[in-house]
C-alpha atoms as a PDB file:
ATOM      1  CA  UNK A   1     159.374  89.700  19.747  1.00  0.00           C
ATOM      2  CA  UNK A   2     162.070  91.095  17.256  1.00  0.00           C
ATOM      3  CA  UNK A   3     163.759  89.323  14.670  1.00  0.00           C
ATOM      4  CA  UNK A   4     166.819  89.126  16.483  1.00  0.00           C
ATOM      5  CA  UNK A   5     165.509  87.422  19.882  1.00  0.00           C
ATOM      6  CA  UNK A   6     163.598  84.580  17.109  1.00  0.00           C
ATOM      7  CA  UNK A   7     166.885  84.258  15.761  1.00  0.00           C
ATOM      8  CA  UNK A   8     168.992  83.432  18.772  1.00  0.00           C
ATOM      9  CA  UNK A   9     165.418  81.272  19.882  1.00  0.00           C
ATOM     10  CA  UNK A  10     165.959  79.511  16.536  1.00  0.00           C
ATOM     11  CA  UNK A  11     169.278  78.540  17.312  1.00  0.00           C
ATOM     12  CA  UNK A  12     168.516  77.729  20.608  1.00  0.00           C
ATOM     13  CA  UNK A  13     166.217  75.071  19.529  1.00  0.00           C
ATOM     14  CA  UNK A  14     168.569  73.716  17.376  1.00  0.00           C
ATOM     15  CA  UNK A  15     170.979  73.222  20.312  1.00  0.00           C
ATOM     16  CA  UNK A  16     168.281  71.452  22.714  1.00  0.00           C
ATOM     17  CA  UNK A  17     167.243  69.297  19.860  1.00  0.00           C
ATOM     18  CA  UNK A  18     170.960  67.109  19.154  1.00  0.00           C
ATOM     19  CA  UNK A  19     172.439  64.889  21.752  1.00  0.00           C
ATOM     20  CA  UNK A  20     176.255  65.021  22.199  1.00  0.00           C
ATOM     21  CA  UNK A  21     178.384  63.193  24.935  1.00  0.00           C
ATOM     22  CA  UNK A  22     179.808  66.593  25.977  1.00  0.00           C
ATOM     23  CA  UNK A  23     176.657  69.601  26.765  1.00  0.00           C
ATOM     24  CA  UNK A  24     176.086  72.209  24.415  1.00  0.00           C
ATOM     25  CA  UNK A  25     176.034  75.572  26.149  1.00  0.00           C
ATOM     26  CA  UNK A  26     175.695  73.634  29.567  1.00  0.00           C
ATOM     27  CA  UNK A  27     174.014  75.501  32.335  1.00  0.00           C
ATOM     28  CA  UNK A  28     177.115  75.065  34.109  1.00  0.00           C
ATOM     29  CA  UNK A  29     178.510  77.713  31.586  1.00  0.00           C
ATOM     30  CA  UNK A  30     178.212  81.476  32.622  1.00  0.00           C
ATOM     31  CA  UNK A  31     174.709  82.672  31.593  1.00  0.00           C
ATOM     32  CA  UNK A  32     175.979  85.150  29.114  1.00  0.00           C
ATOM     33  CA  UNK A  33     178.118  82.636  27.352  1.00  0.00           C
ATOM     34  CA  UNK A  34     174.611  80.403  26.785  1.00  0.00           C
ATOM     35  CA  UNK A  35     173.278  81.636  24.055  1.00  0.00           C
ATOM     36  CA  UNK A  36     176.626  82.474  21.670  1.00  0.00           C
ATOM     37  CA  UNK A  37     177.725  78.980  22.170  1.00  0.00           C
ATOM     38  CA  UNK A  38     174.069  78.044  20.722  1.00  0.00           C
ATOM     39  CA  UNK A  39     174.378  80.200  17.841  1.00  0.00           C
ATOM     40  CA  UNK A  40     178.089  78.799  17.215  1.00  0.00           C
ATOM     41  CA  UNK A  41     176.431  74.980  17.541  1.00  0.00           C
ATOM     42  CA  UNK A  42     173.532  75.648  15.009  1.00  0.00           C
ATOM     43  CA  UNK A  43     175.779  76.881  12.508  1.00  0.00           C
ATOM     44  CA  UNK A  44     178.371  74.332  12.568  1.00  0.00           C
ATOM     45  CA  UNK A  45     175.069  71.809  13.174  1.00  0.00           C
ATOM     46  CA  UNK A  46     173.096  72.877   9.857  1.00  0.00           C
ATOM     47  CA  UNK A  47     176.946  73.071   7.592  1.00  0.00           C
ATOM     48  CA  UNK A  48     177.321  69.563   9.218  1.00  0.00           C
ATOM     49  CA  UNK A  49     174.244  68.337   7.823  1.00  0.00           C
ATOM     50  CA  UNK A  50     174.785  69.971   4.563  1.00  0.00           C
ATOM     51  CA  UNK A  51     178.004  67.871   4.562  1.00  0.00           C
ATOM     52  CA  UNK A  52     176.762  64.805   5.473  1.00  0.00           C
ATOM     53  CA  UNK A  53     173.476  65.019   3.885  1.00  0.00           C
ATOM     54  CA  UNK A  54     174.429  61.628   1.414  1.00  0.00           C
ATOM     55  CA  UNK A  55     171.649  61.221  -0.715  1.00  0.00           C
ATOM     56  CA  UNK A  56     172.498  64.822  -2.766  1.00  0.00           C
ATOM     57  CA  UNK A  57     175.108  64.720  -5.146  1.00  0.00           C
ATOM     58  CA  UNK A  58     178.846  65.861  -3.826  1.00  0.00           C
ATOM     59  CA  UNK A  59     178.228  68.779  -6.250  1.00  0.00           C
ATOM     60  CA  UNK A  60     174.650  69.648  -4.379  1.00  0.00           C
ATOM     61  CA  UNK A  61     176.849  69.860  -1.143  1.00  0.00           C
ATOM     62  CA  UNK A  62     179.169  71.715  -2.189  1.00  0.00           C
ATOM     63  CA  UNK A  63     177.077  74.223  -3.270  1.00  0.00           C
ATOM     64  CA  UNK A  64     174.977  74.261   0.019  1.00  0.00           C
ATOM     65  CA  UNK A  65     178.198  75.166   1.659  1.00  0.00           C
ATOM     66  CA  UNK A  66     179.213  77.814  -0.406  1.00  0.00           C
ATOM     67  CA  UNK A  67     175.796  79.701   0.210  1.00  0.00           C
ATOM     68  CA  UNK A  68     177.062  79.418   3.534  1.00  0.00           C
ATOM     69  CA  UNK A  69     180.447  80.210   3.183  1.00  0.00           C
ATOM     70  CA  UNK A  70     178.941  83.564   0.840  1.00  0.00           C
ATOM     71  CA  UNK A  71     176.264  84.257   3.767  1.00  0.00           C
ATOM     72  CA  UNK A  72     179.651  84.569   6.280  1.00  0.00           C
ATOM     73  CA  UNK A  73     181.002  86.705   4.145  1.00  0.00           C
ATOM     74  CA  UNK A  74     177.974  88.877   3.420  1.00  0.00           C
ATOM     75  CA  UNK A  75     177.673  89.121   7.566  1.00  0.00           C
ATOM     76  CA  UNK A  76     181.278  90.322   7.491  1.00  0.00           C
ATOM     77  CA  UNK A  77     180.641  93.152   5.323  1.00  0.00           C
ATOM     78  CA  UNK A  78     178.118  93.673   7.190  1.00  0.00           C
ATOM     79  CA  UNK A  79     174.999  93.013   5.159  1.00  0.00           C
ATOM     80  CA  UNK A  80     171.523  91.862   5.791  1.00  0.00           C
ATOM     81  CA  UNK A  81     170.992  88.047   5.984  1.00  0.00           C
ATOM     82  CA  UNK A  82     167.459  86.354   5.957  1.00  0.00           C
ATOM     83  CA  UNK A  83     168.528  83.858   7.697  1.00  0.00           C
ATOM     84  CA  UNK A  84     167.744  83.722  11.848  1.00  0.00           C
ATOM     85  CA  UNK A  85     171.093  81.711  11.968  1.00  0.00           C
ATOM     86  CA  UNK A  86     173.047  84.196  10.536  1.00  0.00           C
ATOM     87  CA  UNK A  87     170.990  87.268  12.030  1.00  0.00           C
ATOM     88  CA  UNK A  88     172.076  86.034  15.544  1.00  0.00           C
ATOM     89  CA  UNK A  89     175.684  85.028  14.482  1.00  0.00           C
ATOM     90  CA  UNK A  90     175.992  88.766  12.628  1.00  0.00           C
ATOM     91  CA  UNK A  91     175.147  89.801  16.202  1.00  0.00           C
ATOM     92  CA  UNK A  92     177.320  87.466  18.343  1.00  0.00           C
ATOM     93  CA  UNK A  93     180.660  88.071  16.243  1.00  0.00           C
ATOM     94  CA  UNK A  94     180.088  92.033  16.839  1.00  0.00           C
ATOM     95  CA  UNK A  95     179.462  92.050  20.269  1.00  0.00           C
ATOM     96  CA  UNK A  96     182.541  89.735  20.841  1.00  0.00           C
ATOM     97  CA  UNK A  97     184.900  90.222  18.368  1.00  0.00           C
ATOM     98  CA  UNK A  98     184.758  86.829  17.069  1.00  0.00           C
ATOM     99  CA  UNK A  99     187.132  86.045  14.034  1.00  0.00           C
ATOM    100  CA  UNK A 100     185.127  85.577  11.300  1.00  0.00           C
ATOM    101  CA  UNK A 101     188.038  83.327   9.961  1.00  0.00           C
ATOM    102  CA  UNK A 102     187.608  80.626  12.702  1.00  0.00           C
ATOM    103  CA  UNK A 103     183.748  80.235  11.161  1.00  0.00           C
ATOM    104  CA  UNK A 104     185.807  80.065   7.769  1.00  0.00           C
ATOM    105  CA  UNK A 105     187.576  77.227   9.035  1.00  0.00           C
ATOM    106  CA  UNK A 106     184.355  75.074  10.246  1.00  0.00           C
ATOM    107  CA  UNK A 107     183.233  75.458   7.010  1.00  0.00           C
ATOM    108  CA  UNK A 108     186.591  74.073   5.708  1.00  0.00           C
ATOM    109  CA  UNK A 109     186.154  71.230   7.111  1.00  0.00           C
ATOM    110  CA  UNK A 110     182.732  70.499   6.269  1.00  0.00           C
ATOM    111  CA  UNK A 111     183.512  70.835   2.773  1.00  0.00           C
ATOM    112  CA  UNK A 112     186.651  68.249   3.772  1.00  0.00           C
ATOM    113  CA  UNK A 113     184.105  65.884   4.413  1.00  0.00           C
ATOM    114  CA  UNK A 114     182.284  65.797   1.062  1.00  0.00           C
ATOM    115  CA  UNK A 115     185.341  64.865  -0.692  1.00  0.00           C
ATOM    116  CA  UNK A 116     187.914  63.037   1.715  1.00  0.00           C
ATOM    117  CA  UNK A 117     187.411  60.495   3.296  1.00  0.00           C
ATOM    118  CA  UNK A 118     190.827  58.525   4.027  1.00  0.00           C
ATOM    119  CA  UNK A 119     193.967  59.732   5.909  1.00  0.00           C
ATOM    120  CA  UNK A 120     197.162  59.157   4.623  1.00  0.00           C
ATOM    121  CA  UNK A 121     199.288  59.658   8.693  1.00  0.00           C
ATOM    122  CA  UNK A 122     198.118  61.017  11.931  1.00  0.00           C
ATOM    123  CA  UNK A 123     199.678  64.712  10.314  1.00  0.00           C
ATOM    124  CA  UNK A 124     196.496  64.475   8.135  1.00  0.00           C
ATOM    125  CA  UNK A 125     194.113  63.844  10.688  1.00  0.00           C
ATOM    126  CA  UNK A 126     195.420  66.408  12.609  1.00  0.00           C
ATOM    127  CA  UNK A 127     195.059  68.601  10.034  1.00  0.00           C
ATOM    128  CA  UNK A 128     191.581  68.119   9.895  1.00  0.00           C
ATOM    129  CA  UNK A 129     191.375  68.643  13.374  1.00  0.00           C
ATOM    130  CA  UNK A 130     192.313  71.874  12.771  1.00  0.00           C
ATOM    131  CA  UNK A 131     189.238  73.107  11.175  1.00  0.00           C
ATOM    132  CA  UNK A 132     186.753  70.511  12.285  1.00  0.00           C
ATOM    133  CA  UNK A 133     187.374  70.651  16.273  1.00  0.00           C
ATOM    134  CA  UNK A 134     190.145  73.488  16.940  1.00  0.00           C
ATOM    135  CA  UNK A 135     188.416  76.493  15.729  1.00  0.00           C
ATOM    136  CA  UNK A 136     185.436  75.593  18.452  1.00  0.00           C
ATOM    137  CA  UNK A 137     187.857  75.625  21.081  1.00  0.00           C
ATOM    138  CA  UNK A 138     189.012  79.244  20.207  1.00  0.00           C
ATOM    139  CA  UNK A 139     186.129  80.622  19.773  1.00  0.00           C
ATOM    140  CA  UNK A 140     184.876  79.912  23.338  1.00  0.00           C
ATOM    141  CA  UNK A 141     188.292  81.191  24.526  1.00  0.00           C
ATOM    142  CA  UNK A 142     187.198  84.304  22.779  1.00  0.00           C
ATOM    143  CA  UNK A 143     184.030  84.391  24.002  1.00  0.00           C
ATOM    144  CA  UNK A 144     185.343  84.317  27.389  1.00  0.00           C
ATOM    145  CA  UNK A 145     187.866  87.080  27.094  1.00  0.00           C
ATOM    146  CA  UNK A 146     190.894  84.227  27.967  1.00  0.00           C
ATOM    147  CA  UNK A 147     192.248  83.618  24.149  1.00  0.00           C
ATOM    148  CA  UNK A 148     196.167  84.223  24.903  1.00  0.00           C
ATOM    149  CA  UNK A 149     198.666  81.865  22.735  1.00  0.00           C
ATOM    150  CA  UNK A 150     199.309  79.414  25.553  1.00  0.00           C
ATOM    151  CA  UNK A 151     195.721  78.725  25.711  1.00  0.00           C
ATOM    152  CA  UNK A 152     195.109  78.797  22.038  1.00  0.00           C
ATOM    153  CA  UNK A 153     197.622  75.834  22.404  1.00  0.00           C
ATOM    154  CA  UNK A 154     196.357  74.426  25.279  1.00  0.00           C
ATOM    155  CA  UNK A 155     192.672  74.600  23.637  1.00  0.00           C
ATOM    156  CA  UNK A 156     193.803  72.739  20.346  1.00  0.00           C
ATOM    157  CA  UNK A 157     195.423  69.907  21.792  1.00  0.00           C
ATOM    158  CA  UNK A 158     192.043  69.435  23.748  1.00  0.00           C
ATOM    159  CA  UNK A 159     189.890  70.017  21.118  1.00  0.00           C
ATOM    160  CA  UNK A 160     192.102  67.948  18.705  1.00  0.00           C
ATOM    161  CA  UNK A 161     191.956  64.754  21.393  1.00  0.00           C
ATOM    162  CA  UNK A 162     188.223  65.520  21.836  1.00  0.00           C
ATOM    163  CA  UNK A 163     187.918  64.847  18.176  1.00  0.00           C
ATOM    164  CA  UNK A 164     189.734  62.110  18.142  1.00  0.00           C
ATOM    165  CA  UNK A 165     188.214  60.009  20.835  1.00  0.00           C
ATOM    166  CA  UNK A 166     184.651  61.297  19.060  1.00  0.00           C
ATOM    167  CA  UNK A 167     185.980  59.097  15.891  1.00  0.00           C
ATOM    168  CA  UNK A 168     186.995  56.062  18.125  1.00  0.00           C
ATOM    169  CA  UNK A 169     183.351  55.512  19.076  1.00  0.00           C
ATOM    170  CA  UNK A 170     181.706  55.782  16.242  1.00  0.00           C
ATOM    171  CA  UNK A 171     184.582  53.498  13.789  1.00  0.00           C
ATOM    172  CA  UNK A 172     181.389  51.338  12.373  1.00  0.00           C
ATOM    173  CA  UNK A 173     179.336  53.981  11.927  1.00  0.00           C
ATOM    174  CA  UNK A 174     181.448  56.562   9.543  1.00  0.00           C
ATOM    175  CA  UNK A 175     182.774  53.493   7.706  1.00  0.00           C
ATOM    176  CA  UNK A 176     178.884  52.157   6.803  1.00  0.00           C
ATOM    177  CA  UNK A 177     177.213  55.299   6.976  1.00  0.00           C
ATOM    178  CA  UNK A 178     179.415  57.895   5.130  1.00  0.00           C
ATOM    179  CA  UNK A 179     182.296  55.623   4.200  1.00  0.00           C
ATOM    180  CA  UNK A 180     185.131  57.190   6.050  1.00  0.00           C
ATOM    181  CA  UNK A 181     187.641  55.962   8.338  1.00  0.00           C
ATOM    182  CA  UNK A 182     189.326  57.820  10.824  1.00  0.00           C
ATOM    183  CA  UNK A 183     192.335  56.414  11.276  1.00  0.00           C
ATOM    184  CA  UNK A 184     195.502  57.123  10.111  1.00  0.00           C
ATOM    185  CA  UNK A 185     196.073  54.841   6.872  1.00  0.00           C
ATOM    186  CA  UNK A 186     200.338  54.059   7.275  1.00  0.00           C
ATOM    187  CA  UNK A 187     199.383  53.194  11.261  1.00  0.00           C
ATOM    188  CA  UNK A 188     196.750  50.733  10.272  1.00  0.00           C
ATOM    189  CA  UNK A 189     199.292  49.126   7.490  1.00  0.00           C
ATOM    190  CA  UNK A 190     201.722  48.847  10.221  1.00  0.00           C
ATOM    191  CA  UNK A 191     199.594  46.630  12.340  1.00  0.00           C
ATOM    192  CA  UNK A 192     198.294  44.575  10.021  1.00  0.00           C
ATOM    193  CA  UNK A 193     194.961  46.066   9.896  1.00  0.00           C
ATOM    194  CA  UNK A 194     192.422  46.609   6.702  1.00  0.00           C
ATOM    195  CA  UNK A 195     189.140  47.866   6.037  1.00  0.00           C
ATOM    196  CA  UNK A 196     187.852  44.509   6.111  1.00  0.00           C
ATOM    197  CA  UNK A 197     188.473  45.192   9.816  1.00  0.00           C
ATOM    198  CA  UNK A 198     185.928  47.681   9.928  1.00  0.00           C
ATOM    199  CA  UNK A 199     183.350  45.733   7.618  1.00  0.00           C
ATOM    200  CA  UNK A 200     183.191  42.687   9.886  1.00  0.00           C
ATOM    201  CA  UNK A 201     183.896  44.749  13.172  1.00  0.00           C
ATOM    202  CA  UNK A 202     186.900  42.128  13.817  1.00  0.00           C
ATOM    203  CA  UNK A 203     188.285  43.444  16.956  1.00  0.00           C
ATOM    204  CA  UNK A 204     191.369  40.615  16.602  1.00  0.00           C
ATOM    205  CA  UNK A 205     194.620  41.241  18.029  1.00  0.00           C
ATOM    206  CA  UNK A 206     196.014  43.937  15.443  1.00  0.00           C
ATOM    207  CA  UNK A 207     192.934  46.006  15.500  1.00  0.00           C
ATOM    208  CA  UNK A 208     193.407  46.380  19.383  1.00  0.00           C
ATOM    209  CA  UNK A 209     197.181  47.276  18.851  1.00  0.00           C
ATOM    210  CA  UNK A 210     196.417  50.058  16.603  1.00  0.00           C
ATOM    211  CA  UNK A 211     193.666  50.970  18.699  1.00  0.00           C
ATOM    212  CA  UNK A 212     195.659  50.732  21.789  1.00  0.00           C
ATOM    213  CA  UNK A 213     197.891  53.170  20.220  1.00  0.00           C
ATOM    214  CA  UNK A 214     195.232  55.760  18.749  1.00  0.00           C
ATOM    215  CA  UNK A 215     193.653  56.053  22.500  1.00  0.00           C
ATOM    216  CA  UNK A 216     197.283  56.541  24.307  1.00  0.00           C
ATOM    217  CA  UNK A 217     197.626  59.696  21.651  1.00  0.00           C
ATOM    218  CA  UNK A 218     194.374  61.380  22.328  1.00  0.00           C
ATOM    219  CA  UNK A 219     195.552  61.009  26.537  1.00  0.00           C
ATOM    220  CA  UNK A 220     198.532  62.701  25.456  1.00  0.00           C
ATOM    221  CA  UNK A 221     197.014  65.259  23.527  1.00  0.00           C
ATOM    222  CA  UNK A 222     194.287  65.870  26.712  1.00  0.00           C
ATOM    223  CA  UNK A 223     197.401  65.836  29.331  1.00  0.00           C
ATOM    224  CA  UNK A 224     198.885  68.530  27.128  1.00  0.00           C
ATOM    225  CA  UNK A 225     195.961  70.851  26.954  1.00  0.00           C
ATOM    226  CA  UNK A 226     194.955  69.704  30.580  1.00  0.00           C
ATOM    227  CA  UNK A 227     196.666  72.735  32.252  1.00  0.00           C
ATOM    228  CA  UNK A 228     194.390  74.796  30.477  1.00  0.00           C
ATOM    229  CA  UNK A 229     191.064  73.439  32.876  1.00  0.00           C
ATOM    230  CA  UNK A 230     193.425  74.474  35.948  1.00  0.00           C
ATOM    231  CA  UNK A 231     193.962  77.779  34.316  1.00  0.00           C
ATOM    232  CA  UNK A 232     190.465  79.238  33.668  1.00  0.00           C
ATOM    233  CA  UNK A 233     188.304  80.351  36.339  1.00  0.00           C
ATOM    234  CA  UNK A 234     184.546  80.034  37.567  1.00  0.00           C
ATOM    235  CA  UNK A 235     182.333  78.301  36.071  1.00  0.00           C
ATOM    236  CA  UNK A 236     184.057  78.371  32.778  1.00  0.00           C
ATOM    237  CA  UNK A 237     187.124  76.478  33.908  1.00  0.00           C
ATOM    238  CA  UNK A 238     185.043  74.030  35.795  1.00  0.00           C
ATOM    239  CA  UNK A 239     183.158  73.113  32.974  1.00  0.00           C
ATOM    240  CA  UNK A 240     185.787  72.479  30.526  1.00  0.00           C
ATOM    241  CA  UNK A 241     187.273  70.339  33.683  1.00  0.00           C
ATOM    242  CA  UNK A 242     184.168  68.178  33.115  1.00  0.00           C
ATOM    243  CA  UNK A 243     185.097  68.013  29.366  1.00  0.00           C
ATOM    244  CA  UNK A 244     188.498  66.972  29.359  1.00  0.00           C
ATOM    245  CA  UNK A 245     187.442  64.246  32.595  1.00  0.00           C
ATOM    246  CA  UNK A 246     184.837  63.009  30.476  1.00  0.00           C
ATOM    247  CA  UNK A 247     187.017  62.278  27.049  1.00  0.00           C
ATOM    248  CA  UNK A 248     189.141  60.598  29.477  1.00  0.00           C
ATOM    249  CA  UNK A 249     186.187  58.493  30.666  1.00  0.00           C
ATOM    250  CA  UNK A 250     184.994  57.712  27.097  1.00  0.00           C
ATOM    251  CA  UNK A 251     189.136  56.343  26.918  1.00  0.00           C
ATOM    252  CA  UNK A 252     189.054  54.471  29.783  1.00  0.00           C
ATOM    253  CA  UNK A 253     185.675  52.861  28.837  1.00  0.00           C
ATOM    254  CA  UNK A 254     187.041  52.345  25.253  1.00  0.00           C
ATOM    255  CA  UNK A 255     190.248  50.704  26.384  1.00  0.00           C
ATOM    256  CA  UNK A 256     188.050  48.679  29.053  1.00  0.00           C
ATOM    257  CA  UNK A 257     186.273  46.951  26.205  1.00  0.00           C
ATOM    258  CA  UNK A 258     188.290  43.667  26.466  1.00  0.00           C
ATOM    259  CA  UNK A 259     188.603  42.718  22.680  1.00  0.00           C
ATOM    260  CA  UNK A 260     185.642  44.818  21.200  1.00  0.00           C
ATOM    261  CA  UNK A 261     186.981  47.997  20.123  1.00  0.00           C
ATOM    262  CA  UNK A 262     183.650  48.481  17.989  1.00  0.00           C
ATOM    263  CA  UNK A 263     181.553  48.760  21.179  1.00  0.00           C
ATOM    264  CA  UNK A 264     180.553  52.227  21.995  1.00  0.00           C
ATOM    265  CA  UNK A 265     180.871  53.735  25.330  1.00  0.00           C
ATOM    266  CA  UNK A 266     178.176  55.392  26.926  1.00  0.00           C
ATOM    267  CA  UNK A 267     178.754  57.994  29.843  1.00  0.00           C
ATOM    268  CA  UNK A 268     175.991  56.565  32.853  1.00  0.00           C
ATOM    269  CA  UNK A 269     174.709  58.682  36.079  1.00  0.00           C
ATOM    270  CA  UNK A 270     177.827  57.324  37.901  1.00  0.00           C
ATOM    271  CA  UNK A 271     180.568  58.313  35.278  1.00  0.00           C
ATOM    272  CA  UNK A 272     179.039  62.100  35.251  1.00  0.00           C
ATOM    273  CA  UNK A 273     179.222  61.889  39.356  1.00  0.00           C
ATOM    274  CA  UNK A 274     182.678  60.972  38.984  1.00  0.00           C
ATOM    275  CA  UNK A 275     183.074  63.552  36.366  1.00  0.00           C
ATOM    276  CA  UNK A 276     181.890  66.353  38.302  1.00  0.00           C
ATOM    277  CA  UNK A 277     184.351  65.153  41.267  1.00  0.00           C
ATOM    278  CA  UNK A 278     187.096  64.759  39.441  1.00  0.00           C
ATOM    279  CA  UNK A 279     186.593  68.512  37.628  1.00  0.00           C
ATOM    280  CA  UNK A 280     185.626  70.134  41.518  1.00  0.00           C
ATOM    281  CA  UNK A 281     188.986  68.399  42.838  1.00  0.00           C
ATOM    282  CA  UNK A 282     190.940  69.306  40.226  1.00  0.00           C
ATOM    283  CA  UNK A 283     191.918  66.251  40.128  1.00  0.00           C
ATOM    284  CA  UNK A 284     195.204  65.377  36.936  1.00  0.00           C
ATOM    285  CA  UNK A 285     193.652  63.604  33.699  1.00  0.00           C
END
């Protein structure tokens, strides 16, 4: 076997290993798409852990993701990397003119998340968005040949709302496990709400106004990008269909929670059925 098929089998693995509400290089996908989307997921994956890997020092971090950022950079010039992540990235950029600068902006990001940890206003968060979630979103558009400016556009407000509604089930867990909160800090004064909200898990009448709020922008951000499912064909369109339906169904099952904001949703056999309806209809988010 060469070094290049144990590379994309490395990353591979990687993929199979990590659950996520939304399939990683889902065998609804086009067969060719497959594998690049599991070489883009291990690399984001391993940075990811760098970032959040809390019992090294911030400086430690850092420095992981700088080798990273220096072994993107070495790739771009194109220079030999013994790494198998990099080996089958090196490959995947060149056969599909991927922009290098998109993996520049994952990395961003990451190294966001060693240092910040509040948001000022949702402009913030957004921002964040923008290297965390949106540069994912392109580069599958670029993988599949369909990365015009409307459906850059289309693709960010997705990606952006997909984020979002990823931080509204998991509000305990990034305040006690990493100490972040992602919420916008200026909404949360408004309403009356404090971090002692997220300590005690107080789901009171404030915390579901803000919340109420925060889930009403990530619908509007997935009814903006929605066209973009009705746009793409084949199997590609269908399954980002099933992406956006599902962050709507995580909403729904969020704003369902009847005073517990702090209870996470999980997606059942009947949600995907509905799902996979809703995305074969074509039915509106």
């Amino acid at each position: 076997m060469s070094a290049l098929e144990q590379a994309y089998q490395h990353c591979q693995s990687i993929a199979a290993r990590h659950y996520e509400n939304f399939p990683v290089a889902s065998r609804l996908l086009p067969k060719k798409l497959r594998r690049p989307i599991s070489v883009i997921y291990a690399f984001a994956r391993n940075a990811d852990d760098f970032a959040d890997e809390g019992e090294l020092s911030k400086a430690r971090r850092h420095q992981k993701l700088d080798d990273y950022s220096a072994k993107l950079s070495a790739i771009e010039n194109a220079q030999a990397v013994d790494d198998p992540v990099f080996i089958a990235l090196a490959d995947v950029i060149r056969r599909h003119a991927l922009p290098p600068a998109l993996f520049h902006d994952l990395l961003n990001a990451f190294k966001m998340d060693v240092d910040k940890s509040r948001f000022a206003n949702i402009d913030e968060l957004l921002n964040y968005c923008r290297y965390s979630a949106n540069p994912v979103g392109r580069l599958l558009l670029h993988l599949n040949g369909a990365a015009t400016p409307e459906n850059l556009r289309c693709s960010d407000a997705i990606c952006s709302a997909l984020q979002l509604i990823n931080f509204y089930q998991d509000l305990q867990q990034d305040y006690h496990e990493q100490g972040r909160i992602y919420l916008p800090l200026d909404e949360m004064q408004q309403f009356g709400v404090s971090e002692d909200h997220l300590q005690q898990a107080r789901s009171d009448a404030a915390m579901q106004a803000l919340m109420t709020q925060q889930f009403q922008r990530a619908r509007a951000l997935l009814q903006q990008g929605a066209p973009l499912g009705q746009r793409l064909p084949g199997r590609f369109g269908l399954e980002l269909r099933m992406i956006i339906h599902g962050g709507a169904r995580v909403l729904d099952k969020l704003r369902r929670h009847h005073g517990d904001v702090f209870r996470r949703p999980r997606l059942g056999k009947t949600d995907m059925l509905a799902i996979m309806a809703k995305a074969l209809l074509r039915v509106s988010v």
